[in-house]
N, C-alpha and C. Protein backbone atom coordinates (compact mmCIF):
# COMPACT_ATOMS: atom_id res chain seq x y z
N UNK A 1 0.85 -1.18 0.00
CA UNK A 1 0.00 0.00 0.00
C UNK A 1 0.89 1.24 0.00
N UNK A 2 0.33 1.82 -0.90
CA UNK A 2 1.54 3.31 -1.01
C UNK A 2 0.41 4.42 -0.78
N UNK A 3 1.46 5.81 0.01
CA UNK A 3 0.85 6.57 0.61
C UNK A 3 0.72 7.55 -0.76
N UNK A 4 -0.29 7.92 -1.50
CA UNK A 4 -0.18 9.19 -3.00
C UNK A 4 -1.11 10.13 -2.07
N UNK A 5 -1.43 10.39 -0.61
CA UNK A 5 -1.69 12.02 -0.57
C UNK A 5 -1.59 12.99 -0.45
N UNK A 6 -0.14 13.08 -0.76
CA UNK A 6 0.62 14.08 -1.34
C UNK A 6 0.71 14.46 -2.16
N UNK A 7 0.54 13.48 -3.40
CA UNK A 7 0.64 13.52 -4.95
C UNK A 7 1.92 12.53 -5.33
N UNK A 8 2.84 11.98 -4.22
CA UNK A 8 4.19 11.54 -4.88
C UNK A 8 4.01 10.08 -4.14
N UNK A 9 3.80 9.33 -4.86
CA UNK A 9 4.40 7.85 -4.13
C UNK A 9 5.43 7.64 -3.67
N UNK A 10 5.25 6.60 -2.92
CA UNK A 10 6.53 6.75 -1.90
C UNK A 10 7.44 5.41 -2.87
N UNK A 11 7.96 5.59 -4.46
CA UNK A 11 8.54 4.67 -5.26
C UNK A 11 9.88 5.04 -5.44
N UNK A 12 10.64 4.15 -4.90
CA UNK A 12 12.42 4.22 -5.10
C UNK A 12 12.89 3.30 -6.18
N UNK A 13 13.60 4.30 -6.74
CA UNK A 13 14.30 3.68 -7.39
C UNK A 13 15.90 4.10 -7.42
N UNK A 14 16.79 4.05 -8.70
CA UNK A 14 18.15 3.85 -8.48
C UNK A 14 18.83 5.92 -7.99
N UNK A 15 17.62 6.79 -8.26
CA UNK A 15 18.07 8.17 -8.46
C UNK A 15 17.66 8.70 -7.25
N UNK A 16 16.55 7.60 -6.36
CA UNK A 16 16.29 7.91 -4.94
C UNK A 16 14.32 8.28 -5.76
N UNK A 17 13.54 8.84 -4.66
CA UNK A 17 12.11 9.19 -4.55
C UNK A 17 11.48 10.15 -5.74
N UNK A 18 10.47 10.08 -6.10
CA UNK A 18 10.33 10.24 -7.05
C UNK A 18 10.18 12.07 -6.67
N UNK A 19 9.67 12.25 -5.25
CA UNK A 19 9.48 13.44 -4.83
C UNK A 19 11.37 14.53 -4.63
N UNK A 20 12.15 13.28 -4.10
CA UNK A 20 13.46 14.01 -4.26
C UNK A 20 14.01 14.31 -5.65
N UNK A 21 13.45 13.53 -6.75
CA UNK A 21 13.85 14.06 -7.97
C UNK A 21 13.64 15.04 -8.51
N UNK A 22 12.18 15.31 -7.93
CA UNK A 22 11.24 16.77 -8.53
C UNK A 22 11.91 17.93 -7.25
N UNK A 23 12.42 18.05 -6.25
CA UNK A 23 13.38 18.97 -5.77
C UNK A 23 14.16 19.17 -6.32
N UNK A 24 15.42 18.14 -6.88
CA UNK A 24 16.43 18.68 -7.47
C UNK A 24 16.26 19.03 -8.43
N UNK A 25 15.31 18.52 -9.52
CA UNK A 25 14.85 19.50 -10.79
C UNK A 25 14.52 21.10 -10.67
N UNK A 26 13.89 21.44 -9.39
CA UNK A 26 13.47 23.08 -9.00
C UNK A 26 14.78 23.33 -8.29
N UNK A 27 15.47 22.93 -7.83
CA UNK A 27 16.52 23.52 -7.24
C UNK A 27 17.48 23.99 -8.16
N UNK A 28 18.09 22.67 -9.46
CA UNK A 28 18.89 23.16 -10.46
C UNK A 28 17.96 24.18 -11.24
N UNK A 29 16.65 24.39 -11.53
CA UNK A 29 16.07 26.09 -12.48
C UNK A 29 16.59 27.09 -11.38
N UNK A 30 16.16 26.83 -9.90
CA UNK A 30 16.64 27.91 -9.03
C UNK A 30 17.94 28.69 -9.29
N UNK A 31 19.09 27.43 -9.49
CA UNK A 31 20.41 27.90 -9.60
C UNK A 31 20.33 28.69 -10.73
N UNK A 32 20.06 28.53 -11.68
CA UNK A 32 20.07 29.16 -13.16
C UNK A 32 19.72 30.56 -13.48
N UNK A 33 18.37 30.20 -12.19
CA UNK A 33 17.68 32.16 -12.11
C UNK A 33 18.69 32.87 -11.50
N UNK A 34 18.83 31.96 -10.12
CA UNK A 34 19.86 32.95 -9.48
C UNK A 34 21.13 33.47 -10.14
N UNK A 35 21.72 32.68 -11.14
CA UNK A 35 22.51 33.48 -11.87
C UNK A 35 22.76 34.24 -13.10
N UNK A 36 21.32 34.21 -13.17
CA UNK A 36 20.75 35.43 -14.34
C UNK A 36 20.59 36.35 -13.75
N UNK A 37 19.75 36.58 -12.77
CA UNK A 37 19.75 37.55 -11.25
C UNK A 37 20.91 37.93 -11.27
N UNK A 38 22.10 37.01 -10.97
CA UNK A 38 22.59 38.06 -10.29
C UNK A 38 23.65 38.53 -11.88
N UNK A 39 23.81 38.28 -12.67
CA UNK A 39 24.25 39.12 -13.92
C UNK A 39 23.40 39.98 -14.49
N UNK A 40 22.52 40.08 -14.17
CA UNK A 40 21.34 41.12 -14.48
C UNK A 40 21.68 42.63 -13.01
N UNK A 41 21.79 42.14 -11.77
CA UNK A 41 22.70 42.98 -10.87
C UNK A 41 23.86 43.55 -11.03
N UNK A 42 24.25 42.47 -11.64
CA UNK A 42 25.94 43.22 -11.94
C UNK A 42 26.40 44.50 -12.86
N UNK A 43 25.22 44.21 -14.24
CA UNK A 43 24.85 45.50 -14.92
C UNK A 43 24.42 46.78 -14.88
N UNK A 44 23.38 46.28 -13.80
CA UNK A 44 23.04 47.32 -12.73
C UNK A 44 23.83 48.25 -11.89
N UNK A 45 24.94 47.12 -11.54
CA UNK A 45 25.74 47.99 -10.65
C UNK A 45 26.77 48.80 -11.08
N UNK A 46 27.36 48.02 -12.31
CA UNK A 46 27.74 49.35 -13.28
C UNK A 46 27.57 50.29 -13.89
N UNK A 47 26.11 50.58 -14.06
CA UNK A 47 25.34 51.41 -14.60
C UNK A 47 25.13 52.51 -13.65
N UNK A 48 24.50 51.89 -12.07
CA UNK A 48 24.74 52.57 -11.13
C UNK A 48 26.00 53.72 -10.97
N UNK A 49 27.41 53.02 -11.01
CA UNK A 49 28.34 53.86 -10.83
C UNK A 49 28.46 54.75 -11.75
N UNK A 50 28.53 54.62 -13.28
CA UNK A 50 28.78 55.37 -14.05
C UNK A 50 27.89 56.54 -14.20
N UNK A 51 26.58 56.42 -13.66
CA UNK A 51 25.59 57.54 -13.46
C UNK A 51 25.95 58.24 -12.10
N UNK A 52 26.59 58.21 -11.23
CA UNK A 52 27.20 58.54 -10.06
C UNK A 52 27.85 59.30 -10.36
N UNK A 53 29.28 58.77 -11.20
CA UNK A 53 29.97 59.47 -11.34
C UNK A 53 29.98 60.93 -12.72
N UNK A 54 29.20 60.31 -13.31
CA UNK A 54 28.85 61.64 -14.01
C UNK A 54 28.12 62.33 -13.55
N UNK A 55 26.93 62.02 -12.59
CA UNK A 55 26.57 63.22 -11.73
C UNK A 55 27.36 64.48 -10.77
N UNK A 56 28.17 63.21 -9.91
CA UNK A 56 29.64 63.79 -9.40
C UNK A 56 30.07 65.07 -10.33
N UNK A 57 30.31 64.88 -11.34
CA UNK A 57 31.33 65.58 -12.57
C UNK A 57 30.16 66.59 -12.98
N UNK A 58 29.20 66.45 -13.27
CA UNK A 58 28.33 67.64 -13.42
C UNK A 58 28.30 68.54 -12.57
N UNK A 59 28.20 68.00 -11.36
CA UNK A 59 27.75 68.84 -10.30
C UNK A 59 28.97 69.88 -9.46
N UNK A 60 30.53 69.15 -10.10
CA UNK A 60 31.42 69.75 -9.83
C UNK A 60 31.51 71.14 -10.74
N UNK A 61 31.39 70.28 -11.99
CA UNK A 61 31.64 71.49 -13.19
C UNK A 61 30.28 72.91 -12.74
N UNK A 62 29.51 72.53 -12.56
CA UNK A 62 28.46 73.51 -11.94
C UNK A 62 29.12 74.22 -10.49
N UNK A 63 29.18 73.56 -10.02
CA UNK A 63 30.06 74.37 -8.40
C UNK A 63 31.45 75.33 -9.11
N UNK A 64 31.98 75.09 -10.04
CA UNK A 64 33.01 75.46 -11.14
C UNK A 64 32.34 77.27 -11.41
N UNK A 65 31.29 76.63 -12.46
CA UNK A 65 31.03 77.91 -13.03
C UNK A 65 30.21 79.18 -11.81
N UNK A 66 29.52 78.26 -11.33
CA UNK A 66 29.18 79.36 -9.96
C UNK A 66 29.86 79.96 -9.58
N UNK A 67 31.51 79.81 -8.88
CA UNK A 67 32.39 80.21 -8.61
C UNK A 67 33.01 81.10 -9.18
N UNK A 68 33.04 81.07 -10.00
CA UNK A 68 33.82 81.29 -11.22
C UNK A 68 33.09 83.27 -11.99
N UNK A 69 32.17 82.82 -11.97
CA UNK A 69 31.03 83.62 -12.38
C UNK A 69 30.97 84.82 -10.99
């Protein structure tokens, strides 16, 4: 008698449960997002700086001509 009210029989075979197989299947997409995530961050974070620093540089050149003027 097998327990299905869960949805997963409790059937072993050589890769282990049929329910531990369907974890490691969502766990390896997990890995995959997470490292689209985080190269999708990383772009970000360069983008981040380079808008920083040209703000930086604007805002100097403006403190510049104020002065200046």
């Amino acid at each position: 008698m097998t327990d299905e009210s869960n949805g997963y029989p409790r059937v072993l075979d050589r890769q282990g449960c049929i329910y531990g197989q369907h974890l490691a299947e969502e766990i390896t997409t997990m890995k995959g997002s997470q490292k689209t995530i985080e190269e999708k961050l990383d772009k970000l974070r360069q983008a981040a700086w380079g808008v920083t620093l040209s703000l930086v540089g604007a805002t100097i050149m403006m403190a510049l001509n104020i002065i200046i003027k």
